[in-house]
Protein backbone atom coordinates (compact mmCIF):
# COMPACT_ATOMS: atom_id res chain seq x y z
CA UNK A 1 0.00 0.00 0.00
CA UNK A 2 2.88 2.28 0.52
CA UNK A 3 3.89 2.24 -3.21
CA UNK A 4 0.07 3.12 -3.89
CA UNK A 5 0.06 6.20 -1.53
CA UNK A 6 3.70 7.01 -3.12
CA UNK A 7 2.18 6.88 -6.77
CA UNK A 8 -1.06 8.91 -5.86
CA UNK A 9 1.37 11.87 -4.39
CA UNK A 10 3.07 12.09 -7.71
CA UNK A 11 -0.34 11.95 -9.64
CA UNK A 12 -1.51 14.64 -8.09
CA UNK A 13 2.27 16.43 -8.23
CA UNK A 14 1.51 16.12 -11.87
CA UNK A 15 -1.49 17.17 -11.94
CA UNK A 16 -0.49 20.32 -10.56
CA UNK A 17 2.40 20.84 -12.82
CA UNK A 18 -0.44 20.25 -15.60
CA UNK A 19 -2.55 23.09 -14.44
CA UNK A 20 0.83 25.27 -14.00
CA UNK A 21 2.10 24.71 -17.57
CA UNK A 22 -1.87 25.23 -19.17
CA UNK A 23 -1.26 28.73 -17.58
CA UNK A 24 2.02 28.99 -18.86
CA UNK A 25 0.48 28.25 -22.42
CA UNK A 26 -2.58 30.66 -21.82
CA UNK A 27 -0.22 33.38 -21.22
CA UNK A 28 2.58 33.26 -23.47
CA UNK A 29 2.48 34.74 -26.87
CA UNK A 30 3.90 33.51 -30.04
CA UNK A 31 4.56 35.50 -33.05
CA UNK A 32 4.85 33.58 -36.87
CA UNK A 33 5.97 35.45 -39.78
CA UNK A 34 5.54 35.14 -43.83
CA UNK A 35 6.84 37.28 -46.73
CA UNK A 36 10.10 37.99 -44.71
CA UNK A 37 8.18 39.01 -41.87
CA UNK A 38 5.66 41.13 -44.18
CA UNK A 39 3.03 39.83 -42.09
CA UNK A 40 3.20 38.57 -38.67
CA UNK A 41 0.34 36.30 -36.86
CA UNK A 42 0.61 36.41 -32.61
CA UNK A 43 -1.10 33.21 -31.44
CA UNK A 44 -1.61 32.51 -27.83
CA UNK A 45 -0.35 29.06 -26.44
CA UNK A 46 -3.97 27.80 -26.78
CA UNK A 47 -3.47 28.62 -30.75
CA UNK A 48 -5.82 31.09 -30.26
CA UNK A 49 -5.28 33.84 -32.99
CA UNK A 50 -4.47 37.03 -30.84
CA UNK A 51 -3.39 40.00 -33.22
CA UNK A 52 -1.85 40.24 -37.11
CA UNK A 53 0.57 42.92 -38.48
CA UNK A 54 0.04 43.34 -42.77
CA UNK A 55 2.46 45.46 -44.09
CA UNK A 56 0.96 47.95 -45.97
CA UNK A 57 2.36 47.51 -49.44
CA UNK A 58 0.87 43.91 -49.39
CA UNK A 59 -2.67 45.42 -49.57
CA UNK A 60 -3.23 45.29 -53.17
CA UNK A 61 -6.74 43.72 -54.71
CA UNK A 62 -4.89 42.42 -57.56
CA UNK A 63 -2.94 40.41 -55.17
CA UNK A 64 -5.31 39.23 -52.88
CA UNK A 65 -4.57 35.35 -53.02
CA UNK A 66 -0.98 36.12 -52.47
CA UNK A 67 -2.04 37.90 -49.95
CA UNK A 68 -3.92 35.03 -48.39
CA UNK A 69 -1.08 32.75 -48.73
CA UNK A 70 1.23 34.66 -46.76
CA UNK A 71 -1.50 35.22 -44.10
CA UNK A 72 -1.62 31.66 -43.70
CA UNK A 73 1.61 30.78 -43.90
CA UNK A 74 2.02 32.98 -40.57
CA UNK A 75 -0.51 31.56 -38.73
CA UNK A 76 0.73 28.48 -39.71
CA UNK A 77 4.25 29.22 -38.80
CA UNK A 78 3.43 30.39 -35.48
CA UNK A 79 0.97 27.26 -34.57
CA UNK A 80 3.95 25.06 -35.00
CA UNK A 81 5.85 27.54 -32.69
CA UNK A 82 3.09 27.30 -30.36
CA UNK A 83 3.28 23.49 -30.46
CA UNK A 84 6.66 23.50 -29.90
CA UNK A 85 6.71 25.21 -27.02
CA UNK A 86 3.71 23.07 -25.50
CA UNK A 87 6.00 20.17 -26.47
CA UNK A 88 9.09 21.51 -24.41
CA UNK A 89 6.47 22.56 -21.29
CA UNK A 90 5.34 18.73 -21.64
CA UNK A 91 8.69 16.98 -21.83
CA UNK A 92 9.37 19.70 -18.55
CA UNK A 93 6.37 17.43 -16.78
CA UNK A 94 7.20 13.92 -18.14
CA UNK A 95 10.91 14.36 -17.30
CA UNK A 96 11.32 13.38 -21.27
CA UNK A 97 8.84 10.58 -21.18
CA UNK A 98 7.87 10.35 -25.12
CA UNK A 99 4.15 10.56 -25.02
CA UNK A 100 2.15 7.78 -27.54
CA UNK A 101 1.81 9.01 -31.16
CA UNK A 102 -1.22 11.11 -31.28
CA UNK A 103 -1.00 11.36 -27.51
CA UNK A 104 -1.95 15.45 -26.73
CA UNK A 105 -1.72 17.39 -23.29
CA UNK A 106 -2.97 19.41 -22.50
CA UNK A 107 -5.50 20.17 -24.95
């Protein structure tokens, strides 16, 4: 019963580092950039889209579906910053335990 009691303590150590790192995530902000940094996308660490710089030139009708390429290319570029750095929080928790493939925390 010991190793039980042992093994629920670091559960619920976990479980706090979980809800430490979610906050982490919620607070930091990631910027991604296209078109040599033409446009920038800020994401949260939710992936939640929180602001987006267009350089002014870029605003041109006749080149709107460049235009939306390069916006998402930097929302794209700073989701896989975002997961990244939800990655590097995780392996933090796991002490570098690989998680299954498709495995996801927090989210």
């Amino acid at each position: 019963m010991k190793n039980l009691g042992q093994m629920m303590q670091k559960v619920q150590e976990m479980q706090s580092r979980m809800g430490e790192m979610q906050q982490r995530l919620a607070d930091m902000e990631v910027t991604g950039q296209a078109g040599g940094g033409m446009i920038t996308a800020t994401l949260n660490g939710k992936g939640e889209l929180r602001g987006m710089k267009i350089d002014p030139s870029l605003i041109n009708p006749t080149e709107k579906e460049m235009l939306e390429d390069l916006i998402v290319a930097a929302v794209n570029d700073a989701k896989n910053k975002v997961d990244t750095a939800a990655q590097a929080e995780m392996g933090k928790i796991t002490g570098g335990l690989p998680l299954p493939p498709g495995f996801k925390l927090p989210f």
